[in-house]
PDB file of N, CA and C in Angstrom:
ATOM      1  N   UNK A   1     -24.099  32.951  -7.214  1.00  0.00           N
ATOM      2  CA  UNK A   1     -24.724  31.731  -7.647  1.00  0.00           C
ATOM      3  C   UNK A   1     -25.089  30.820  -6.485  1.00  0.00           C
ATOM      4  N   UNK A   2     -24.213  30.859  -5.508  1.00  0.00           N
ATOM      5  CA  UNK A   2     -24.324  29.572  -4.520  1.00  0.00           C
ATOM      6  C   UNK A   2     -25.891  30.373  -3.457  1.00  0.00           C
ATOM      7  N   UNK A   3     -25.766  31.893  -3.001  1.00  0.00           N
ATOM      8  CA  UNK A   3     -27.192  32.505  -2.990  1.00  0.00           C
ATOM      9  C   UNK A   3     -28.541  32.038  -3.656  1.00  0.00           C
ATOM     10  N   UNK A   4     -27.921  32.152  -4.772  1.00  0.00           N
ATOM     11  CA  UNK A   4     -29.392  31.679  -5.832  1.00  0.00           C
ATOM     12  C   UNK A   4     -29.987  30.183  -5.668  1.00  0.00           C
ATOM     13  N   UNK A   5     -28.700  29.509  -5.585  1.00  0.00           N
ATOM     14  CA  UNK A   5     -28.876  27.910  -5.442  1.00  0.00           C
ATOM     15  C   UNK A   5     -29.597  27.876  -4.153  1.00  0.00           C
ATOM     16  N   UNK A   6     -28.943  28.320  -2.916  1.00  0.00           N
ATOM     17  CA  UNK A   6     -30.153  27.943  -1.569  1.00  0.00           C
ATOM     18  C   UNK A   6     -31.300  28.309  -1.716  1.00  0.00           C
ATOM     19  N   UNK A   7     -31.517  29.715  -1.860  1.00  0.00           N
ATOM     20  CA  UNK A   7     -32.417  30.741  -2.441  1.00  0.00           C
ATOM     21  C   UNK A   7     -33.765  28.964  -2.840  1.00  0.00           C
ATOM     22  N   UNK A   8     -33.479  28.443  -4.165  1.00  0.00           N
ATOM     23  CA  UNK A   8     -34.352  27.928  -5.134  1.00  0.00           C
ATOM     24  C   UNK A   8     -34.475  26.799  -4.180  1.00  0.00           C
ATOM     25  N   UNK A   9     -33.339  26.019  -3.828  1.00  0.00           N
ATOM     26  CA  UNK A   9     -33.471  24.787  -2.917  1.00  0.00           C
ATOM     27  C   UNK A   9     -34.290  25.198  -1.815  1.00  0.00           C
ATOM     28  N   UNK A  10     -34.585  26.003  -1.259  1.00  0.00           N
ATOM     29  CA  UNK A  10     -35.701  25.487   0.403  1.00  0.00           C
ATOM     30  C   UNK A  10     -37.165  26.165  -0.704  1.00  0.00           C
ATOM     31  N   UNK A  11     -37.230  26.854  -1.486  1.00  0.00           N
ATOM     32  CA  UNK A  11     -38.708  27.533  -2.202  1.00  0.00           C
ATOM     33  C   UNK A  11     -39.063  25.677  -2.680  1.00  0.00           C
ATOM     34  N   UNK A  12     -38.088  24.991  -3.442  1.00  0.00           N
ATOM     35  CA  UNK A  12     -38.362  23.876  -3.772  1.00  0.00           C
ATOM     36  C   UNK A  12     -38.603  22.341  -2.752  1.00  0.00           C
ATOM     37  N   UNK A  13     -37.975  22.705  -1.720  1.00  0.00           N
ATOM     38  CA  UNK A  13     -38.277  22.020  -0.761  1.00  0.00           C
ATOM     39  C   UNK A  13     -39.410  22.437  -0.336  1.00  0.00           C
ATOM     40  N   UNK A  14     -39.580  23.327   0.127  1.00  0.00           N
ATOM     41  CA  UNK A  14     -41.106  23.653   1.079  1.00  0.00           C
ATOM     42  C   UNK A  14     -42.398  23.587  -0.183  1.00  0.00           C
ATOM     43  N   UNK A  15     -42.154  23.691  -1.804  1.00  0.00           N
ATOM     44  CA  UNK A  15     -43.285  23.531  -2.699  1.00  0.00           C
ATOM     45  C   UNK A  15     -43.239  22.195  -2.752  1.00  0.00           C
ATOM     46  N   UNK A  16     -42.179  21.171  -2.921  1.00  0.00           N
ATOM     47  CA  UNK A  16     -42.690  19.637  -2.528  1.00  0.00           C
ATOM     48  C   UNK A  16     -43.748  19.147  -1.668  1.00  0.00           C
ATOM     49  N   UNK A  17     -43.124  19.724  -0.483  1.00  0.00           N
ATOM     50  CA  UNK A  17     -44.145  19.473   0.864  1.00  0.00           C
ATOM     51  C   UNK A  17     -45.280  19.806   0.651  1.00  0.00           C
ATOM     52  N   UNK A  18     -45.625  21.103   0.456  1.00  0.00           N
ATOM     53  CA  UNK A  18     -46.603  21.859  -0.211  1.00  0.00           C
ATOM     54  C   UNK A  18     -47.166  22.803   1.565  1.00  0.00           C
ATOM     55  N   UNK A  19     -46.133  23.508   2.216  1.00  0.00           N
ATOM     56  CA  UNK A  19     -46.254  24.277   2.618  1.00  0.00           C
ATOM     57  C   UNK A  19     -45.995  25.905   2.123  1.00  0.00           C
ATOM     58  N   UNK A  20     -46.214  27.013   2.983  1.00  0.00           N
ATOM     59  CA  UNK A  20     -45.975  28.088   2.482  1.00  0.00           C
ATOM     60  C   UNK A  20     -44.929  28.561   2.264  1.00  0.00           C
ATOM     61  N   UNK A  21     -44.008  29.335   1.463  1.00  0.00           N
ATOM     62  CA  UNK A  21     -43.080  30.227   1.244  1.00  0.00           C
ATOM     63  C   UNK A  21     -43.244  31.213   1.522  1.00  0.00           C
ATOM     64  N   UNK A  22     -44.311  32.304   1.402  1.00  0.00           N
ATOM     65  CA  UNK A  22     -44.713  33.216   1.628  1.00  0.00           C
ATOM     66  C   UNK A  22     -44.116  34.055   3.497  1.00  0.00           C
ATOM     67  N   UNK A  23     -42.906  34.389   3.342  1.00  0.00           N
ATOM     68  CA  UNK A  23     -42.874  34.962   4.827  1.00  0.00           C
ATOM     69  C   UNK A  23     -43.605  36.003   5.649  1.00  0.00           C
ATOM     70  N   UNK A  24     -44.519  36.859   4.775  1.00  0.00           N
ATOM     71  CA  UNK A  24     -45.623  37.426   5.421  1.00  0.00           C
ATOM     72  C   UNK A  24     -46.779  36.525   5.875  1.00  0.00           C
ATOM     73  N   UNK A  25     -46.858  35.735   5.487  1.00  0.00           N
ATOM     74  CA  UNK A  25     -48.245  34.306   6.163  1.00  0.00           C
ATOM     75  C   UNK A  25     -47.687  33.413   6.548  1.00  0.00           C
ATOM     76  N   UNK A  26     -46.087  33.218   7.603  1.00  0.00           N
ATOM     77  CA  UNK A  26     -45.957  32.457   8.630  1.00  0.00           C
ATOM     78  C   UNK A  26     -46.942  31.291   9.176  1.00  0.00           C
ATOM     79  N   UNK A  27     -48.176  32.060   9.458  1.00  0.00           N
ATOM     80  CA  UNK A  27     -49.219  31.686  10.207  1.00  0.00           C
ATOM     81  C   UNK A  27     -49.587  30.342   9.080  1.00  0.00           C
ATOM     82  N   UNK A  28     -49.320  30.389   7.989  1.00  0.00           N
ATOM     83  CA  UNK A  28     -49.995  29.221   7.164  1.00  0.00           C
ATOM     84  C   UNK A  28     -49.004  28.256   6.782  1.00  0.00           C
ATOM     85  N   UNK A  29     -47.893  28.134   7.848  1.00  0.00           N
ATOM     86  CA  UNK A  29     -47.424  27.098   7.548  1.00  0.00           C
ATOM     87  C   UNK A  29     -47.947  25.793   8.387  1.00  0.00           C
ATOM     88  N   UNK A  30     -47.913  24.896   7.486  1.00  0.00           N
ATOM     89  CA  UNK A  30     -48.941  23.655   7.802  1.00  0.00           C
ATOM     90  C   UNK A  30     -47.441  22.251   8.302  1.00  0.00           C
ATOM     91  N   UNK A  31     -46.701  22.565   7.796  1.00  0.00           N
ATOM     92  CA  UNK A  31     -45.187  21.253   7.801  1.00  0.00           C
ATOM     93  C   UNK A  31     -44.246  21.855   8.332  1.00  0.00           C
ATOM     94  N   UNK A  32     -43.327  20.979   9.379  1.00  0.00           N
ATOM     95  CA  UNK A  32     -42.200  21.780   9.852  1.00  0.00           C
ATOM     96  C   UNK A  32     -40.990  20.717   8.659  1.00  0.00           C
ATOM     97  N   UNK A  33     -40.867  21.482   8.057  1.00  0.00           N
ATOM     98  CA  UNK A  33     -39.785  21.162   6.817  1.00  0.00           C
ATOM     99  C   UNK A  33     -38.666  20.999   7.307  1.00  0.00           C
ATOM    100  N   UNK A  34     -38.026  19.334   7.276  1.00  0.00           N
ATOM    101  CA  UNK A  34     -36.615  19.217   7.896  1.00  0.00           C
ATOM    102  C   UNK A  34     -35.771  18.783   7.223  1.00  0.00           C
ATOM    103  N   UNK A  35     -36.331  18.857   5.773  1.00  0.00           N
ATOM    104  CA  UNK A  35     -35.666  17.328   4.403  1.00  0.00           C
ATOM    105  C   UNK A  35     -34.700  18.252   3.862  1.00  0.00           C
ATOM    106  N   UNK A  36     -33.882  18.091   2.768  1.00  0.00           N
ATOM    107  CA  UNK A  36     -33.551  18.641   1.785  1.00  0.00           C
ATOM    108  C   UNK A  36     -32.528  19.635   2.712  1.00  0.00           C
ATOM    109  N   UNK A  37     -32.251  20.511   2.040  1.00  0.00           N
ATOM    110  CA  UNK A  37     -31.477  21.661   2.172  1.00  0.00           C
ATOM    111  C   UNK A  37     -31.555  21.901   3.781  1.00  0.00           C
ATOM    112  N   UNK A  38     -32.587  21.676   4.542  1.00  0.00           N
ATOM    113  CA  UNK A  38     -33.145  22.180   5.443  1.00  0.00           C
ATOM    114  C   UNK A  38     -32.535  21.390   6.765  1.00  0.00           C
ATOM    115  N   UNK A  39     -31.831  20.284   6.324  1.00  0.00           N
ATOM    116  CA  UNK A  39     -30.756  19.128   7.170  1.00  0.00           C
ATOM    117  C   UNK A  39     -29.926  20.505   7.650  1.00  0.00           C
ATOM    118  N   UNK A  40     -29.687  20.771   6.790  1.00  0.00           N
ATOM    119  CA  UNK A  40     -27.981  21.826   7.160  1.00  0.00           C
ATOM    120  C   UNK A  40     -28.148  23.366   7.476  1.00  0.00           C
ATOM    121  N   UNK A  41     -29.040  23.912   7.015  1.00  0.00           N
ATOM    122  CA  UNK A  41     -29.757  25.629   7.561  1.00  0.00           C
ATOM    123  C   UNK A  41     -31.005  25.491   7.765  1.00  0.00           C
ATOM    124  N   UNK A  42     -31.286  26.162   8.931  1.00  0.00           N
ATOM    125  CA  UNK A  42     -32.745  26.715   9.234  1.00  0.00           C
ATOM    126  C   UNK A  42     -33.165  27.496   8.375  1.00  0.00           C
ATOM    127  N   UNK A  43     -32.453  28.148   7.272  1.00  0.00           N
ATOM    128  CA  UNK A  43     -33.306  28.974   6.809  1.00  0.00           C
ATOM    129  C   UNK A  43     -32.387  29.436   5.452  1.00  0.00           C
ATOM    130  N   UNK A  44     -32.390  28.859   4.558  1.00  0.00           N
ATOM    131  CA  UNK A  44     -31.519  28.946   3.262  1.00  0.00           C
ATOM    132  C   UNK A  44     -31.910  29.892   2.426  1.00  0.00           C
ATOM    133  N   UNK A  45     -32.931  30.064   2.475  1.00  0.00           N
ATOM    134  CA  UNK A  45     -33.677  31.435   1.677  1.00  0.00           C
ATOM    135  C   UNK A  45     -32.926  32.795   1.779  1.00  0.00           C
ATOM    136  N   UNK A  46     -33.415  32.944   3.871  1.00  0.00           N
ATOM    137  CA  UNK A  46     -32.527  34.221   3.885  1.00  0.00           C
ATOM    138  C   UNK A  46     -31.076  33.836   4.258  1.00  0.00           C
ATOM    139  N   UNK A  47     -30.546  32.968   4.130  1.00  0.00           N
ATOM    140  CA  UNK A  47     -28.595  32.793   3.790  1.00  0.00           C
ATOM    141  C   UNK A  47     -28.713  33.099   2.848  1.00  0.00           C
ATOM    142  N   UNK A  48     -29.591  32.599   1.849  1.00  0.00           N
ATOM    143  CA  UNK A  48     -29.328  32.912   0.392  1.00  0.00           C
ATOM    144  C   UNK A  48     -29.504  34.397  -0.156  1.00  0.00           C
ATOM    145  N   UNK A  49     -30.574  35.264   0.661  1.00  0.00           N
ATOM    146  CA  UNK A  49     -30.757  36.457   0.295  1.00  0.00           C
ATOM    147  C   UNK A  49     -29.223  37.114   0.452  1.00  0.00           C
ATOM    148  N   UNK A  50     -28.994  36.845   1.887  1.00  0.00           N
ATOM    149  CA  UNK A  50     -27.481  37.560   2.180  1.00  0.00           C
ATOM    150  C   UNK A  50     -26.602  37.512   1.277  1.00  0.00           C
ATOM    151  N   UNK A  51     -26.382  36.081   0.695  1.00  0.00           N
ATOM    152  CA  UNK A  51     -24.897  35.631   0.003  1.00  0.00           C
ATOM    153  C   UNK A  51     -25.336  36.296  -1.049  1.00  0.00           C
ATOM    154  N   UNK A  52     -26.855  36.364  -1.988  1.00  0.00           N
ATOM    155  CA  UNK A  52     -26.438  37.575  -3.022  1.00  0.00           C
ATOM    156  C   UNK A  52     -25.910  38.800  -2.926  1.00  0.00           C
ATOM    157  N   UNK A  53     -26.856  39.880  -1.264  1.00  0.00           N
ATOM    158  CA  UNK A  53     -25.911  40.902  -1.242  1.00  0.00           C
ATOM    159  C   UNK A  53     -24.732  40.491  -1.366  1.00  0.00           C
ATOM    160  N   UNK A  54     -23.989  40.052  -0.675  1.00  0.00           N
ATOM    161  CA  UNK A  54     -22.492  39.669  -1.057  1.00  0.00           C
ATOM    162  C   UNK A  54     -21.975  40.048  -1.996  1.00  0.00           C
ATOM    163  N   UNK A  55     -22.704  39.189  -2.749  1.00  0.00           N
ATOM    164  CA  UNK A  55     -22.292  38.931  -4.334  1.00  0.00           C
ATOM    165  C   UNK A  55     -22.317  40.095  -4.521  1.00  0.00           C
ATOM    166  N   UNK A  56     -23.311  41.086  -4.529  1.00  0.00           N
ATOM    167  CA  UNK A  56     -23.617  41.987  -5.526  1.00  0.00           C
ATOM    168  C   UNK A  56     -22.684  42.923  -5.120  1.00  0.00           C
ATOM    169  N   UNK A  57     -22.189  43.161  -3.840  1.00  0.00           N
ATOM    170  CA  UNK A  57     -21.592  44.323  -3.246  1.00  0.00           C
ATOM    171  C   UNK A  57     -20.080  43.817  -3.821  1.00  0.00           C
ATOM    172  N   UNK A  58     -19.452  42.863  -3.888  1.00  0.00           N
ATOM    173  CA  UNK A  58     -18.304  42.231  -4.177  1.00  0.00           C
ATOM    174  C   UNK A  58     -18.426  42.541  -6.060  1.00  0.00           C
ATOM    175  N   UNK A  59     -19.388  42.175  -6.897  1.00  0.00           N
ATOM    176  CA  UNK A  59     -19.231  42.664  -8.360  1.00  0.00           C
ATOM    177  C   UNK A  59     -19.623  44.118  -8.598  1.00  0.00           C
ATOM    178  N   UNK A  60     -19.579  44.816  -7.664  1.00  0.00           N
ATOM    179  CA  UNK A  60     -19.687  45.754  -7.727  1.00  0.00           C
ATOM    180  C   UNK A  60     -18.538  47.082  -7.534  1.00  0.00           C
ATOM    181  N   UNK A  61     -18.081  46.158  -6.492  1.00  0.00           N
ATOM    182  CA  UNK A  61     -16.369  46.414  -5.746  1.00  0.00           C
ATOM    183  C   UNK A  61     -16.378  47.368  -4.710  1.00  0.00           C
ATOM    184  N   UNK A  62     -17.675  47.251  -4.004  1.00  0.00           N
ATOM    185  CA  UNK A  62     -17.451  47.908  -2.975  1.00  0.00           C
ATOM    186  C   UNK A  62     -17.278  47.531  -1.599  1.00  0.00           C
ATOM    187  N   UNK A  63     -16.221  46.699  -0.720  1.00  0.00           N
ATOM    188  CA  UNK A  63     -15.807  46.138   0.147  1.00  0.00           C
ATOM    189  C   UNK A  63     -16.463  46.740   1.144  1.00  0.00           C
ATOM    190  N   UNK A  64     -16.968  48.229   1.318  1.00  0.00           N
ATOM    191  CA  UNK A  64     -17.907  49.139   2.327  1.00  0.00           C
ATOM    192  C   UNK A  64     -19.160  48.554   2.059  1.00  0.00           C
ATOM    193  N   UNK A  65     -19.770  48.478   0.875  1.00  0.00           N
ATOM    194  CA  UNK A  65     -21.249  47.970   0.228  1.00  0.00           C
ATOM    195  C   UNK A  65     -21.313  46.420   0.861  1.00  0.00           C
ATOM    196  N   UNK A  66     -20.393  45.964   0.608  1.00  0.00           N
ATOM    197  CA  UNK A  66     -20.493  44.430   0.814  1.00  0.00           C
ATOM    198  C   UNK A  66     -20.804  44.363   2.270  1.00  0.00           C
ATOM    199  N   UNK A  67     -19.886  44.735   3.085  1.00  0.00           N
ATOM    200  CA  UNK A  67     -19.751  44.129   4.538  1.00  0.00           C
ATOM    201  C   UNK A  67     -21.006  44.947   4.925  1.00  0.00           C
ATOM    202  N   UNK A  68     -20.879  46.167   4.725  1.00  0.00           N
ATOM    203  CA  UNK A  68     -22.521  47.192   5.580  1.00  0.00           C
ATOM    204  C   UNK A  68     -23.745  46.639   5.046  1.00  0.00           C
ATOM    205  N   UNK A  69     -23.632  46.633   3.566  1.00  0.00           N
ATOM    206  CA  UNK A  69     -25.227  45.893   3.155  1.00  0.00           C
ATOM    207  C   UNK A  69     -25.457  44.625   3.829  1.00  0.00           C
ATOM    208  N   UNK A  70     -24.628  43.516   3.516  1.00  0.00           N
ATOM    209  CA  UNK A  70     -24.795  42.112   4.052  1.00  0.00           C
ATOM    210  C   UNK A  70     -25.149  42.348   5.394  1.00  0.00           C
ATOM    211  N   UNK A  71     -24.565  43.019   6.361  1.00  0.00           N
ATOM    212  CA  UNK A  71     -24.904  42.448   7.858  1.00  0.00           C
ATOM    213  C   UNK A  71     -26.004  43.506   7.772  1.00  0.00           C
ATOM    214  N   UNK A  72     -26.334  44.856   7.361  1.00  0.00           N
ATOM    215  CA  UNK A  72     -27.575  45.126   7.841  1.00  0.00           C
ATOM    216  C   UNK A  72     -28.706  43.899   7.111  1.00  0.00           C
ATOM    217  N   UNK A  73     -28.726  43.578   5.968  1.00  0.00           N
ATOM    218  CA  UNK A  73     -28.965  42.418   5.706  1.00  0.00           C
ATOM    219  C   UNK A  73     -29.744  41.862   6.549  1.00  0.00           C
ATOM    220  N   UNK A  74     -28.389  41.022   7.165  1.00  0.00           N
ATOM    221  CA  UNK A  74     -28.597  39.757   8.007  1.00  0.00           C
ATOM    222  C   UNK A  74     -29.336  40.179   9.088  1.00  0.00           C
ATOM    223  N   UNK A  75     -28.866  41.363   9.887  1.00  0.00           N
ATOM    224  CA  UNK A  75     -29.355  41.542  10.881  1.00  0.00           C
ATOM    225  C   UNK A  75     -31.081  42.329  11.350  1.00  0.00           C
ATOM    226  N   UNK A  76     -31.788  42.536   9.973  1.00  0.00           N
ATOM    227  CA  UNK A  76     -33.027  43.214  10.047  1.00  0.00           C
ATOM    228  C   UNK A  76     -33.845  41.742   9.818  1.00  0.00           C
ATOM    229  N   UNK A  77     -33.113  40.739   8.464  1.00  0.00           N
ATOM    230  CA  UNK A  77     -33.926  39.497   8.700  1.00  0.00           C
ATOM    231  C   UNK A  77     -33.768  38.740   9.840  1.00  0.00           C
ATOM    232  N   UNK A  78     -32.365  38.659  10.749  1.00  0.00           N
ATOM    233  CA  UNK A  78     -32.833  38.171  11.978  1.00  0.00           C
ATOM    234  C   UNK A  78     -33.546  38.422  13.007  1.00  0.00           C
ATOM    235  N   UNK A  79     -33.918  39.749  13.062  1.00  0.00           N
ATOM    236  CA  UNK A  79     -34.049  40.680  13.727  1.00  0.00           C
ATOM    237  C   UNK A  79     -36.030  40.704  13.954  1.00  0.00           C
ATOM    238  N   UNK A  80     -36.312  41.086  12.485  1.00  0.00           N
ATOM    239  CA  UNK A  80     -37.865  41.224  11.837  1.00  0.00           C
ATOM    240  C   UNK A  80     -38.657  39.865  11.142  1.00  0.00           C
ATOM    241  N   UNK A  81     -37.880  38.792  11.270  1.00  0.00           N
ATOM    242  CA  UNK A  81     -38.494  38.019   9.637  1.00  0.00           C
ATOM    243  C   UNK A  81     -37.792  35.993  11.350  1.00  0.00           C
ATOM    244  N   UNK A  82     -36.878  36.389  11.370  1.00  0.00           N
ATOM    245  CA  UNK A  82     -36.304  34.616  11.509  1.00  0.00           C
ATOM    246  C   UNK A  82     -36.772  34.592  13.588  1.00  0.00           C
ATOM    247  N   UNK A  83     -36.569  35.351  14.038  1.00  0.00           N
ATOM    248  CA  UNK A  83     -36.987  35.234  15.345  1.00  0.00           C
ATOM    249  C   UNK A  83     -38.325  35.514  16.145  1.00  0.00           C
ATOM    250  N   UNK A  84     -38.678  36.062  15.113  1.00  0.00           N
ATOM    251  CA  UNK A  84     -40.954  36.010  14.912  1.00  0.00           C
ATOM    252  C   UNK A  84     -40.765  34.702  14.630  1.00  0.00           C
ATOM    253  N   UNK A  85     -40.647  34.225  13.764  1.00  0.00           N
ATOM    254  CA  UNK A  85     -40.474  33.095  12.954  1.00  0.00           C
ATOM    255  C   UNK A  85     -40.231  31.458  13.891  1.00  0.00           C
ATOM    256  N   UNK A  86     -39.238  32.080  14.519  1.00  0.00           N
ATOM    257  CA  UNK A  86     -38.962  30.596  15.791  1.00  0.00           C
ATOM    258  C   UNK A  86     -40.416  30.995  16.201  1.00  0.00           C
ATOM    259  N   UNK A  87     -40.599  31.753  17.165  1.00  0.00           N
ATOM    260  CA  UNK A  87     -41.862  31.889  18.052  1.00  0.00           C
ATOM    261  C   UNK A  87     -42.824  31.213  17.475  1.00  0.00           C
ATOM    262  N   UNK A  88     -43.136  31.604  16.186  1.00  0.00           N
ATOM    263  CA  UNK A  88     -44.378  31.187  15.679  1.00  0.00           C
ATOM    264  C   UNK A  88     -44.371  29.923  15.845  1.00  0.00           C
ATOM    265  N   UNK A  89     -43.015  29.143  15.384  1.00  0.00           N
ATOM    266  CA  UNK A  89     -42.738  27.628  14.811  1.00  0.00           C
ATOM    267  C   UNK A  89     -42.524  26.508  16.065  1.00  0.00           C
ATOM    268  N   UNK A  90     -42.313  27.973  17.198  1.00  0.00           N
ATOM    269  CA  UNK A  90     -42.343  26.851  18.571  1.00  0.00           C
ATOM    270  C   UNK A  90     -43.523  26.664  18.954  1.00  0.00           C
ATOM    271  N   UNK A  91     -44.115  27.929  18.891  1.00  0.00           N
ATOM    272  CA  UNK A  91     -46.269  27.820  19.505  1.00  0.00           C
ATOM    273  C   UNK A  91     -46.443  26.387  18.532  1.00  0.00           C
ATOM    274  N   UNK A  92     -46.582  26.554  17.268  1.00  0.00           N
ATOM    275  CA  UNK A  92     -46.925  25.328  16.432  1.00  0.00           C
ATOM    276  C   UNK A  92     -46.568  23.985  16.590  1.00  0.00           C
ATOM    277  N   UNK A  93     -45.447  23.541  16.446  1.00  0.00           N
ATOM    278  CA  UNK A  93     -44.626  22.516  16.401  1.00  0.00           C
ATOM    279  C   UNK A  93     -44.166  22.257  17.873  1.00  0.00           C
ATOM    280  N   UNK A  94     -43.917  22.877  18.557  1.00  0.00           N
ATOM    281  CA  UNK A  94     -43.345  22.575  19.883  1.00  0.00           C
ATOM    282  C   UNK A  94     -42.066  21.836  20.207  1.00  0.00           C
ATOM    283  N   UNK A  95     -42.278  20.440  20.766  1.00  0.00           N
ATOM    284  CA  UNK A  95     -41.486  19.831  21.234  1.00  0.00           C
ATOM    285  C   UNK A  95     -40.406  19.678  19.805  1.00  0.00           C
ATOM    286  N   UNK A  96     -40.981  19.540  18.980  1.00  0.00           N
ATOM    287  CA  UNK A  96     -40.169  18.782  17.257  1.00  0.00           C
ATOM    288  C   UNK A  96     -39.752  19.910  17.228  1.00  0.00           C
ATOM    289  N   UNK A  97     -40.171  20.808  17.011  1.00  0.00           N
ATOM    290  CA  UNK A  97     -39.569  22.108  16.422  1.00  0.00           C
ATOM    291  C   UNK A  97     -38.529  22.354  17.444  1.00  0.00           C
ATOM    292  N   UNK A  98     -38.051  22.101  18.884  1.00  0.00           N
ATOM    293  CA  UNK A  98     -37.203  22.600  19.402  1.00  0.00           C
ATOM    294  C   UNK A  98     -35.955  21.798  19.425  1.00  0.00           C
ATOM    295  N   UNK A  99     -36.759  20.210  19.167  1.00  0.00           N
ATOM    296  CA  UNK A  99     -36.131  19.532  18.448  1.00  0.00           C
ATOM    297  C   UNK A  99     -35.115  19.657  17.430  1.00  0.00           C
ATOM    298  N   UNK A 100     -35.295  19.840  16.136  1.00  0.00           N
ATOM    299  CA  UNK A 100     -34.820  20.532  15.164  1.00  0.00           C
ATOM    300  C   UNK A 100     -34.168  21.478  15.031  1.00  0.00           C
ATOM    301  N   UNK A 101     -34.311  22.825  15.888  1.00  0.00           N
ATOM    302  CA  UNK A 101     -33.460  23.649  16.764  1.00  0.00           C
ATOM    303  C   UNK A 101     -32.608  23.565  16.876  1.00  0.00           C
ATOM    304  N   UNK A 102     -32.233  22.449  17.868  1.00  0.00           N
ATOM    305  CA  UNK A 102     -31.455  22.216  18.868  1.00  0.00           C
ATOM    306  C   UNK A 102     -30.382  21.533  17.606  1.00  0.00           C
ATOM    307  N   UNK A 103     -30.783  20.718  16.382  1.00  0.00           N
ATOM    308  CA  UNK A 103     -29.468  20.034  16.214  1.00  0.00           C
ATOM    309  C   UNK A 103     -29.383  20.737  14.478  1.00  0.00           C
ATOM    310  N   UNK A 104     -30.337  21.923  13.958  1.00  0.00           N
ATOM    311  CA  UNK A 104     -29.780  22.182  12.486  1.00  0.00           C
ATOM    312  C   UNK A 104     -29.793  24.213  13.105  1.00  0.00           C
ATOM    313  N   UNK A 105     -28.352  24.463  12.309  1.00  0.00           N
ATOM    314  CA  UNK A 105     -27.823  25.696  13.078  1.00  0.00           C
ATOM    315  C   UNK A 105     -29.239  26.888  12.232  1.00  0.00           C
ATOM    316  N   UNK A 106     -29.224  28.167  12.585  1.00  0.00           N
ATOM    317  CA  UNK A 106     -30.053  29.037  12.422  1.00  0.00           C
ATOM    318  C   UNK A 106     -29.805  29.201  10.732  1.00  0.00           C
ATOM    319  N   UNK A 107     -28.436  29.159  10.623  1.00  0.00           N
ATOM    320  CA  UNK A 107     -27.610  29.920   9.229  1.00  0.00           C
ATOM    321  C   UNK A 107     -27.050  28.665   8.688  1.00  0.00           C
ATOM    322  N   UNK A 108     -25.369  28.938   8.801  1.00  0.00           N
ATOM    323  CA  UNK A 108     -24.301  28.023   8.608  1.00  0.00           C
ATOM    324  C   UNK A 108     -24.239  26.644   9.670  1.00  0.00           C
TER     325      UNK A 108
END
């Protein structure tokens, strides 16, 4: 649940603003989103993707499922999806964006 909740909170933050969600069109984000949810994670969506694996590997009962799914998880979206992602958001935003960086953590 607490997955689902970030998950909806930054899709709803960034549709306020009325920038993109869409993580294949990076390129069309127009706002560097710092309100809402976005005070406390860089990126609540994919925390939130993770904490469902979690979930799911944990109601499932597989303590192997949980820990291997979650960090490959974590580590293909940090990997493929959140560190393209800075790049893009530093070319764009620059100074603010490193700004922002510097004082709201990647994750937790």
């Amino acid at each position: 649940g607490v997955g689902i909740g970030l998950g909806v909170a930054g899709i709803v933050t960034f549709s306020r603003v009325g920038t993109t969600v869409d993580p294949h069109r990076i390129e069309n984000a127009s706002i560097l989103v710092t309100e809402g949810i976005y005070r406390f994670t860089r990126n609540p969506m994919y925390l939130g993707l993770v904490l469902v694996c979690a979930g799911w590997g944990i109601r499932l009962g597989s303590v192997v499922g949980t820990v291997v799914g979650s960090a490959l998880l974590f580590g293909v979206l940090r990997q493929f999806q959140i560190i393209p992602e800075e790049r893009m958001m530093t070319e764009r935003f620059g100074e603010t964006y490193e700004r922002y960086r510097a004082s709201v953590r990647r994750w937790i």
